[in-house]
Protein backbone atom coordinates (compact mmCIF):
# COMPACT_ATOMS: atom_id res chain seq x y z
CA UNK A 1 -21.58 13.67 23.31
CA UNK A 2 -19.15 16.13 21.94
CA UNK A 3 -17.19 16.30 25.52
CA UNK A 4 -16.29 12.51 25.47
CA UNK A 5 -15.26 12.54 21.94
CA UNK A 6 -11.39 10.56 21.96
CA UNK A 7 -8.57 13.04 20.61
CA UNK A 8 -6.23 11.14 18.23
CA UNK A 9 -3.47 12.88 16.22
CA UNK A 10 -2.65 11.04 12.78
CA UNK A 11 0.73 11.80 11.98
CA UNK A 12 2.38 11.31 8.01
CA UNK A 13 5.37 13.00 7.11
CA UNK A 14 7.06 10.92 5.36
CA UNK A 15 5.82 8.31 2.41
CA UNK A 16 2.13 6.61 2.99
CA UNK A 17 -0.45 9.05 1.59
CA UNK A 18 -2.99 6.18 0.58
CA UNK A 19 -2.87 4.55 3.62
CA UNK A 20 -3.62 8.74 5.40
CA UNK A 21 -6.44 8.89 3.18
CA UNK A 22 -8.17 5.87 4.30
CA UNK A 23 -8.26 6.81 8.05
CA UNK A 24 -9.69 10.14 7.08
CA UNK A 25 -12.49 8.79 5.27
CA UNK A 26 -13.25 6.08 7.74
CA UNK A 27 -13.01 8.35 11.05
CA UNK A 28 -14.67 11.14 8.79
CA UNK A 29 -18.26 11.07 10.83
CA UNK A 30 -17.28 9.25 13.47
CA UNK A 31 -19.43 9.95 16.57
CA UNK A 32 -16.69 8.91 18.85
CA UNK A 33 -13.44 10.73 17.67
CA UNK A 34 -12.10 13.59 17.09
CA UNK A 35 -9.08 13.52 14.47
CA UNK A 36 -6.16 15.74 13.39
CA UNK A 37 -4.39 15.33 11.01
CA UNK A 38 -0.70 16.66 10.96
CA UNK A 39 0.71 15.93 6.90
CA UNK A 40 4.24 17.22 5.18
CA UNK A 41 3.56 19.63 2.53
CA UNK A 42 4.31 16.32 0.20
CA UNK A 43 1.87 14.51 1.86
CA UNK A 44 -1.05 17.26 2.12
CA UNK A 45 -0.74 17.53 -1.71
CA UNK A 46 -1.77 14.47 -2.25
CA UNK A 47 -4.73 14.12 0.35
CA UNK A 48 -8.71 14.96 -0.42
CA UNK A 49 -9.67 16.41 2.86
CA UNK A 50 -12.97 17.89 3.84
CA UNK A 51 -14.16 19.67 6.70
CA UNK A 52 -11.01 17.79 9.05
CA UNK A 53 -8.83 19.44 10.88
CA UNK A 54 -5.50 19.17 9.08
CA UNK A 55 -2.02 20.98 9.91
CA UNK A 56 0.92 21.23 8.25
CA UNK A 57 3.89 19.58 10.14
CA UNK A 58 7.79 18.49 9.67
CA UNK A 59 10.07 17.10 11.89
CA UNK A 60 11.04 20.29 13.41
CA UNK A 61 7.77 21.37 14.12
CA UNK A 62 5.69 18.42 14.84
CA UNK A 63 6.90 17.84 18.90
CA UNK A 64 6.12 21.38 19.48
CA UNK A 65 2.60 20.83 18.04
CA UNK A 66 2.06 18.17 20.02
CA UNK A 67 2.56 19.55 23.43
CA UNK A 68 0.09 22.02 22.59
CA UNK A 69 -2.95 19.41 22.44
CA UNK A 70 -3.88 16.38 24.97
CA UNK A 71 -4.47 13.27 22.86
CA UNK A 72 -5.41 10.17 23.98
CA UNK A 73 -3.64 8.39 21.19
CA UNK A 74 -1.26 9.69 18.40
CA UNK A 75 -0.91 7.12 15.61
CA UNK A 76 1.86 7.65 12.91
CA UNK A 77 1.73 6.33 9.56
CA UNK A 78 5.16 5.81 8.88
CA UNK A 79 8.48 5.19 10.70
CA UNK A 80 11.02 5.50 7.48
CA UNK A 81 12.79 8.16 9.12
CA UNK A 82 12.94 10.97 11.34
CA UNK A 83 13.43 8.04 14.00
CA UNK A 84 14.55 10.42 17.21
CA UNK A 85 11.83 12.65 16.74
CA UNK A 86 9.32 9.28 16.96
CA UNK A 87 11.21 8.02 19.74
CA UNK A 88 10.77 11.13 21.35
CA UNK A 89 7.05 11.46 20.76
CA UNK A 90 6.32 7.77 21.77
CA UNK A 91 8.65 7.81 25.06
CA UNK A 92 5.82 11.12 26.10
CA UNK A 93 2.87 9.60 24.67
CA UNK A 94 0.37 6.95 23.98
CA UNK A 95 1.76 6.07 20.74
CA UNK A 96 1.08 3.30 17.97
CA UNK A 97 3.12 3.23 14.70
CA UNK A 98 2.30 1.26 11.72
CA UNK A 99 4.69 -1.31 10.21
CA UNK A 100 5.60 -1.84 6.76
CA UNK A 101 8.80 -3.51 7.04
CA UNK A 102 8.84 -6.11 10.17
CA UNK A 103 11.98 -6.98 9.79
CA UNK A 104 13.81 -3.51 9.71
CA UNK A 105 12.00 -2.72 12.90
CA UNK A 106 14.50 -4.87 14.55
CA UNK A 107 17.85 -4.23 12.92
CA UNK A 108 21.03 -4.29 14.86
CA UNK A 109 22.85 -0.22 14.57
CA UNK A 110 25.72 -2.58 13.06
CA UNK A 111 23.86 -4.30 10.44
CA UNK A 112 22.45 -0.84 9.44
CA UNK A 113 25.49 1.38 9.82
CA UNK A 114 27.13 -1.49 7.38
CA UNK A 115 23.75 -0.82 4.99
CA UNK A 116 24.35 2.61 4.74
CA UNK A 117 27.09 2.25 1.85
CA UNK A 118 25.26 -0.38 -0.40
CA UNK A 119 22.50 1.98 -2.02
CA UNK A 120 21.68 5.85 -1.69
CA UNK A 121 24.36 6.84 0.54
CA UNK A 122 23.92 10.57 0.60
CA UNK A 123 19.93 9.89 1.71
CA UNK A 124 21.39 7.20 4.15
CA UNK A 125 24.21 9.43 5.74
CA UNK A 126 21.90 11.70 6.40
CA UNK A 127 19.27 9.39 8.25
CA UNK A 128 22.77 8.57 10.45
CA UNK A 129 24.23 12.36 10.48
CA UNK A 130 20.37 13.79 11.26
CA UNK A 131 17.38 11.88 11.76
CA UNK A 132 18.89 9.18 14.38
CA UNK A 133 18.77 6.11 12.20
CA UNK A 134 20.79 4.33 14.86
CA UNK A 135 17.15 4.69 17.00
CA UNK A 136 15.16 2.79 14.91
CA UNK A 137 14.98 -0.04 16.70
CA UNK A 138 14.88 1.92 20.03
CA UNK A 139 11.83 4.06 18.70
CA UNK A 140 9.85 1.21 18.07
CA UNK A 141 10.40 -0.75 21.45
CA UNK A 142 9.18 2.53 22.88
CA UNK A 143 5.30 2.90 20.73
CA UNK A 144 2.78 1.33 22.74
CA UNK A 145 1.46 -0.57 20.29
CA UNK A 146 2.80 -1.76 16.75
CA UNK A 147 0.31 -2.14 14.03
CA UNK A 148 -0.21 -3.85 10.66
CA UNK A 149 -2.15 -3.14 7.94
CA UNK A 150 -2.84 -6.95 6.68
CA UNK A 151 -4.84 -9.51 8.70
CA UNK A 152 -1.78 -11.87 8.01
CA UNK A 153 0.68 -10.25 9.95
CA UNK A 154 -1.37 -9.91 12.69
CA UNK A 155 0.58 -11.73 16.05
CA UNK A 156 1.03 -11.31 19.47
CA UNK A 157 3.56 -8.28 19.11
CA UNK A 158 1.93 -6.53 16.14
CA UNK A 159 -2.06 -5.56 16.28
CA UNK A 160 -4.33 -5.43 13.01
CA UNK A 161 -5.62 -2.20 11.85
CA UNK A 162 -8.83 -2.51 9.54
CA UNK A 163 -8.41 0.40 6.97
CA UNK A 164 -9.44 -1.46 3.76
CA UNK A 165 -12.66 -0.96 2.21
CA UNK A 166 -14.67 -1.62 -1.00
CA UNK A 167 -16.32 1.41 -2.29
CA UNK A 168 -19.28 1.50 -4.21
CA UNK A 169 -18.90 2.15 -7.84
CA UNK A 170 -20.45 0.61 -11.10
CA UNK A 171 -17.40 -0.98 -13.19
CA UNK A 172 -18.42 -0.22 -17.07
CA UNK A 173 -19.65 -2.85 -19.24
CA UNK A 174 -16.84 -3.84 -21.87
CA UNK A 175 -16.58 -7.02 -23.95
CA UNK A 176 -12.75 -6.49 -23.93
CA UNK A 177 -11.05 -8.33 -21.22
CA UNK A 178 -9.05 -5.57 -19.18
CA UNK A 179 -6.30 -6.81 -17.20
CA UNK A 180 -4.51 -4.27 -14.68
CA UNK A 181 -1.04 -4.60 -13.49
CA UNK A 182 -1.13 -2.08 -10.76
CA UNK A 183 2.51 -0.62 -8.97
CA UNK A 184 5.31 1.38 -10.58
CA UNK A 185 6.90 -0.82 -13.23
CA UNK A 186 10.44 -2.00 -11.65
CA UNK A 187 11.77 -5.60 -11.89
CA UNK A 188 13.30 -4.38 -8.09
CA UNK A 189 9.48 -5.46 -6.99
CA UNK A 190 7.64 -6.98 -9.12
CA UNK A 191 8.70 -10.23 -11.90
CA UNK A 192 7.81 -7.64 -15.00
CA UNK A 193 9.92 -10.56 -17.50
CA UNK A 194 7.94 -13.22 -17.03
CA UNK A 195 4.40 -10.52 -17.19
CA UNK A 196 6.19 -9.80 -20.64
CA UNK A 197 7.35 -13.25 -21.37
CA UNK A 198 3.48 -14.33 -20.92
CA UNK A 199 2.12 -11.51 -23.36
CA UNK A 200 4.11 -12.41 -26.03
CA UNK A 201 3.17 -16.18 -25.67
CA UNK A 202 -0.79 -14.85 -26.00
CA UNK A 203 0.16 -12.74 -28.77
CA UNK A 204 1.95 -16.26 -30.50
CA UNK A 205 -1.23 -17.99 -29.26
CA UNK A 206 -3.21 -15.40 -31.38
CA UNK A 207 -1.10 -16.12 -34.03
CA UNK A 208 -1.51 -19.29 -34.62
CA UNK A 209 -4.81 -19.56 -34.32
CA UNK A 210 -5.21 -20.77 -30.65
CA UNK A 211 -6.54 -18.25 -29.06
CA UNK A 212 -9.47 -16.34 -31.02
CA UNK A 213 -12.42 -14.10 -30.72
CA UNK A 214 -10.98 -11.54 -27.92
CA UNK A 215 -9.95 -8.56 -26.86
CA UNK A 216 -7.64 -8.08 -24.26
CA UNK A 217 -5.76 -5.29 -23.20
CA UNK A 218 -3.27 -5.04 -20.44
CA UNK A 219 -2.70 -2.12 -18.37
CA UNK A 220 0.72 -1.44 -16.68
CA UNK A 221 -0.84 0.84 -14.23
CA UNK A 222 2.32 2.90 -12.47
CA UNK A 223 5.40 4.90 -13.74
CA UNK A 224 7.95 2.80 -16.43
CA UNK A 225 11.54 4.07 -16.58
CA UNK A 226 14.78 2.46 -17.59
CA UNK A 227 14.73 -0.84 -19.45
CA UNK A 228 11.55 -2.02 -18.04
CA UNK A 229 10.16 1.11 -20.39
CA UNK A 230 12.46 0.21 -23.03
CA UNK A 231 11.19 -3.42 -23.26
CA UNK A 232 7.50 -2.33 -23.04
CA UNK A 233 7.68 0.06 -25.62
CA UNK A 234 9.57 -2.76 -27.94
CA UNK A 235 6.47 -5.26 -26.75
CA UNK A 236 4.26 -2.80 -27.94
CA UNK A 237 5.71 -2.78 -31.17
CA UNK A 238 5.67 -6.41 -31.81
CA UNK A 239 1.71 -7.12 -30.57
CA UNK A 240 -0.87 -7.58 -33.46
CA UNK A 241 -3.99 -9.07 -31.55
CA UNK A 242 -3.05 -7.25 -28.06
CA UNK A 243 -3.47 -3.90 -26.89
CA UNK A 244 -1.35 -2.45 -23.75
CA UNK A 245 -1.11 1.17 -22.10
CA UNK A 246 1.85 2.23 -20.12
CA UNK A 247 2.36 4.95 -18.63
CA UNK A 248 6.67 7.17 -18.77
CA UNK A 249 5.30 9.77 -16.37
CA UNK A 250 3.81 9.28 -12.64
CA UNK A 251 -0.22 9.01 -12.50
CA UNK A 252 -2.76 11.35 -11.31
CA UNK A 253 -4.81 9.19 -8.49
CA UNK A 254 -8.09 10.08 -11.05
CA UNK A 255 -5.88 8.24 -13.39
CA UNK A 256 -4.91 5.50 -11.57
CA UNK A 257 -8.82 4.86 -10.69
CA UNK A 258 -10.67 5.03 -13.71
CA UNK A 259 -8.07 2.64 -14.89
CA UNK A 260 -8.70 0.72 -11.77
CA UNK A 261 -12.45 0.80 -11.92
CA UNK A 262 -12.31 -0.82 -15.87
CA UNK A 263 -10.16 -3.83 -14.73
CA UNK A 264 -11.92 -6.86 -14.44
CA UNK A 265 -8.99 -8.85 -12.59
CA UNK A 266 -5.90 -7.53 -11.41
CA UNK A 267 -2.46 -9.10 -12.22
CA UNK A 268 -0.05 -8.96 -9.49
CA UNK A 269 3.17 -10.46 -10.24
CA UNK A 270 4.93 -9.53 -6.72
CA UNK A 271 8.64 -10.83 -6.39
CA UNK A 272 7.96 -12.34 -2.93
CA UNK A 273 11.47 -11.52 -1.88
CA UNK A 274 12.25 -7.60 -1.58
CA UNK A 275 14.01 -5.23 0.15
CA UNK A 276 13.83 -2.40 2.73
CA UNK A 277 16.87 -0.60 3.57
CA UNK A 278 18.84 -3.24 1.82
CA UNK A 279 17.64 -5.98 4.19
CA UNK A 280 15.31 -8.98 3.02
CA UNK A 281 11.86 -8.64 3.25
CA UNK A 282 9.09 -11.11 2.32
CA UNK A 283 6.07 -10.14 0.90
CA UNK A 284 2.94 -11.80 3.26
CA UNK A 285 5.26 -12.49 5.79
CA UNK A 286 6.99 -9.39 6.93
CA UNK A 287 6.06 -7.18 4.34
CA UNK A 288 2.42 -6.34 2.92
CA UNK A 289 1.71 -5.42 -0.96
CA UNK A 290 -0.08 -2.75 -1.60
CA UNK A 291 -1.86 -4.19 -4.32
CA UNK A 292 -4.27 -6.25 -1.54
CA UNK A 293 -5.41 -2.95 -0.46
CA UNK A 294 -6.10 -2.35 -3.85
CA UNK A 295 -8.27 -5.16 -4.64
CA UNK A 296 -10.21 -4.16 -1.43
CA UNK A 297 -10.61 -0.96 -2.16
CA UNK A 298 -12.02 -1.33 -6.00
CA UNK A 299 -13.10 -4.54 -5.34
CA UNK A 300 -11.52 -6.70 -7.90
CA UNK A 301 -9.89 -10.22 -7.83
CA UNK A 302 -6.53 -10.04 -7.78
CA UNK A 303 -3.91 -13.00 -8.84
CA UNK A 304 -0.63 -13.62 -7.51
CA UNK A 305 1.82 -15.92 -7.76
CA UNK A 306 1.62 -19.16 -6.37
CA UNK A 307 4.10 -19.24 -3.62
CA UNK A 308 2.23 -15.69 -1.90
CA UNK A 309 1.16 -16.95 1.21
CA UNK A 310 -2.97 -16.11 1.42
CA UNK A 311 -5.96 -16.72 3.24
CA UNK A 312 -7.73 -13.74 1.67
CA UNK A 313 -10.14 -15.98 -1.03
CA UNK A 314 -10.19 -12.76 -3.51
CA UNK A 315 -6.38 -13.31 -3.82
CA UNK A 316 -5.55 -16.75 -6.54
CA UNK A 317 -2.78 -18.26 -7.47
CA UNK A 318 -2.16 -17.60 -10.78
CA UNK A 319 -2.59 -20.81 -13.20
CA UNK A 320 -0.42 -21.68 -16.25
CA UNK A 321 -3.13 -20.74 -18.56
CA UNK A 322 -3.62 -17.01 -17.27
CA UNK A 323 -6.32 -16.23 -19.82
CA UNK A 324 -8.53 -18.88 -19.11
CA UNK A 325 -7.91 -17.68 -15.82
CA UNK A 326 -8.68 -14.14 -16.28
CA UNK A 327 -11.85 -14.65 -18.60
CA UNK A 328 -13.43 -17.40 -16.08
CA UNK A 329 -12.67 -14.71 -12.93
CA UNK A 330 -14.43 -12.09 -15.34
CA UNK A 331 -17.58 -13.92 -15.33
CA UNK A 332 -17.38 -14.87 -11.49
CA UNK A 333 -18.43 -12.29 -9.04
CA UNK A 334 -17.04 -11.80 -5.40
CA UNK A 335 -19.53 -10.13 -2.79
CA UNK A 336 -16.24 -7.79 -1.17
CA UNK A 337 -19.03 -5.29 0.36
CA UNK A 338 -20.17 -8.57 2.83
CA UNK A 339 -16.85 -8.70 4.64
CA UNK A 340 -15.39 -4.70 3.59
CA UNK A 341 -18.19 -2.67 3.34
CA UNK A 342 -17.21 0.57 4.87
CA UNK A 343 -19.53 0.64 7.55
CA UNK A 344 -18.14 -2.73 9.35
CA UNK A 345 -14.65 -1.32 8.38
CA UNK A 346 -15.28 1.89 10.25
CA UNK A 347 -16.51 0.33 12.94
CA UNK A 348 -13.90 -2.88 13.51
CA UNK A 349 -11.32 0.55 13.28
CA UNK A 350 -12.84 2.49 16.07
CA UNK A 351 -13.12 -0.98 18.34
CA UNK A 352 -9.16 -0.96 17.61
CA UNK A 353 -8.79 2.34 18.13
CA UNK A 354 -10.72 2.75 21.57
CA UNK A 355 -8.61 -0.89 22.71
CA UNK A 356 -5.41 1.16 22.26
CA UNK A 357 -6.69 3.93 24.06
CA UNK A 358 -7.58 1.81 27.19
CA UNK A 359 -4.31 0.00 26.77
């Protein structure tokens, strides 16, 4: 059994630790592959690993480390940079690399040498000067496959990868009604002035006498800097009925789950328009949120705004009266381990994985 085990090489140098973590538990004892795991120092900081086989890897080193082992597929978890060393790697090998961004896959070297000078140019000269940012879109014409990471975004060009799954955990029984705002706290991202705007028309609701008999606290679960800190600290001052918790300094990931396990719904204010390299992206079109891995994962109903394209029936569109919303989804329960329990999970992955192998 051991002799046909599939040799894959999971590469992450460069940003998506979460996303590393989840193929390491799901391939942990799989009885068809063997994984390693090749991390930047960053990146192995921030990973739980057991008995895998994990090395430590940068751009410099990770071609040489390579040649050294025959894979049958080398996945990378990120594509942000170091693009000639990728389009090396993918031109030699059976290669798939997972998209965040669709649309900066595909950027013209004139639209991004012009995007150099509107934001972080010293980081930005030196993708150009260094790390071949003029090959991005030539690295990813050359993987063999290109994969996503929500159903969604799934299409002829770019495969689904199933790495999403709810674990088991008991969520602790509190009368208060927790409400988690997971992601770091930036306007940039997410529509923070209306989450605040809303707050303070509960708190006037409490007030006068319109909303009674509960506790609710709100969690802003991910670093605040700047004036979004500014104006929650100055919320916080002004609330009588409500209670929220912030957070100035980045969390632990023990933090950010407890405080993930309490939540009974998730509040996900995503501004659907972003940016990746100062180029539009849209958020369940060309982008994915984080925070619907994040509702997989712990399991929790999550509500966006209206105009977020879903067909994910965990995800609602957020109603004008939010805590009606939130109370009603508090007493509803949603059976995630039918569809993401982490044995179907594991095994839709390794289907995926073994297609791209026989590609």
């Amino acid at each position: 059994m051991v002799e046909n085990l599939k040799k894959i090489a999971y590469i992450e140098i460069d940003t998506h630790a979460e996303i590393a973590q989840n193929f390491l538990e799901l391939m942990r004892d799989s009885e068809n592959f063997a994984v390693d795991y090749y991390f930047s120092e960053k990146i192995k900081k921030q990973i739980q690993a057991g008995e895998e086989n994990v090395f430590l890897s940068d751009s410099s080193m990770i071609a040489e480390q390579l040649k050294t082992k025959k894979y049958d597929l080398i996945v990378v978890g990120t594509v942000h940079r170091y693009f000639n060393t990728f389009q090396t790697i993918a031109q030699k090998y059976n290669t798939a690399f997972i998209v965040h961004n669709i649309n900066f896959t595909g950027l013209s070297k004139f639209i991004l040498f012009k995007n150099i000078f509107k934001e972080d140019l010293v980081y930005r000269l030196k993708l150009w000067w260094k790390e071949g940012l003029f090959s991005v879109s030539a690295a990813y014409k050359k993987a063999k496959t290109l994969l996503v990471l929500d159903e969604a975004l799934r299409s002829e060009k770019y495969q689904f990868l199933p790495l999403f799954y709810t674990k088991d955990f008991e969520k602790p029984s509190d009368p208060k009604l927790v409400i988690v705002i997971p992601g770091g706290v930036s306007q940039k991202r997410r529509d923070y002035k209306r989450i605040f705007a809303k707050i303070k028309e509960i708190e006037k609701g409490f007030k006068e006498g319109k909303v009674k008999d509960k506790l609710i606290e709100f969690v802003f679960l991910g670093k605040a800097k700047g004036s979004e800190l500014k104006e929650i600290t100055d919320l916080e001052r002004s609330l009588e009925f409500i209670t929220i918790q912030y957070f100035p300094d980045r969390l632990s990931s023990e933090d950010f789950e407890k405080w993930m396990h309490e939540a009974d719904v998730l509040w996900c204010p995503i501004q659907q328009e972003t940016e990746f390299f100062s180029h539009k992206e849209l958020y369940g079109i060309t982008k994915m949120t984080g925070n619907l891995g994040d509702a997989i994962k712990f399991g929790k109903w999550a509500v966006f705004p209206r105009n977020y394209p879903s067909k994910s029936d965990f995800i609602i569109p957020e109603e004008e009266n939010v805590i009606e919303q939130f109370e009603a989804l508090k007493n509803t329960s949603y059976d995630f381990q039918k569809k993401y329990n982490r044995k179907s999970i594991q095994e839709n992955l390794e289907n995926t994985l073994m297609s791209l192998i026989s590609i």
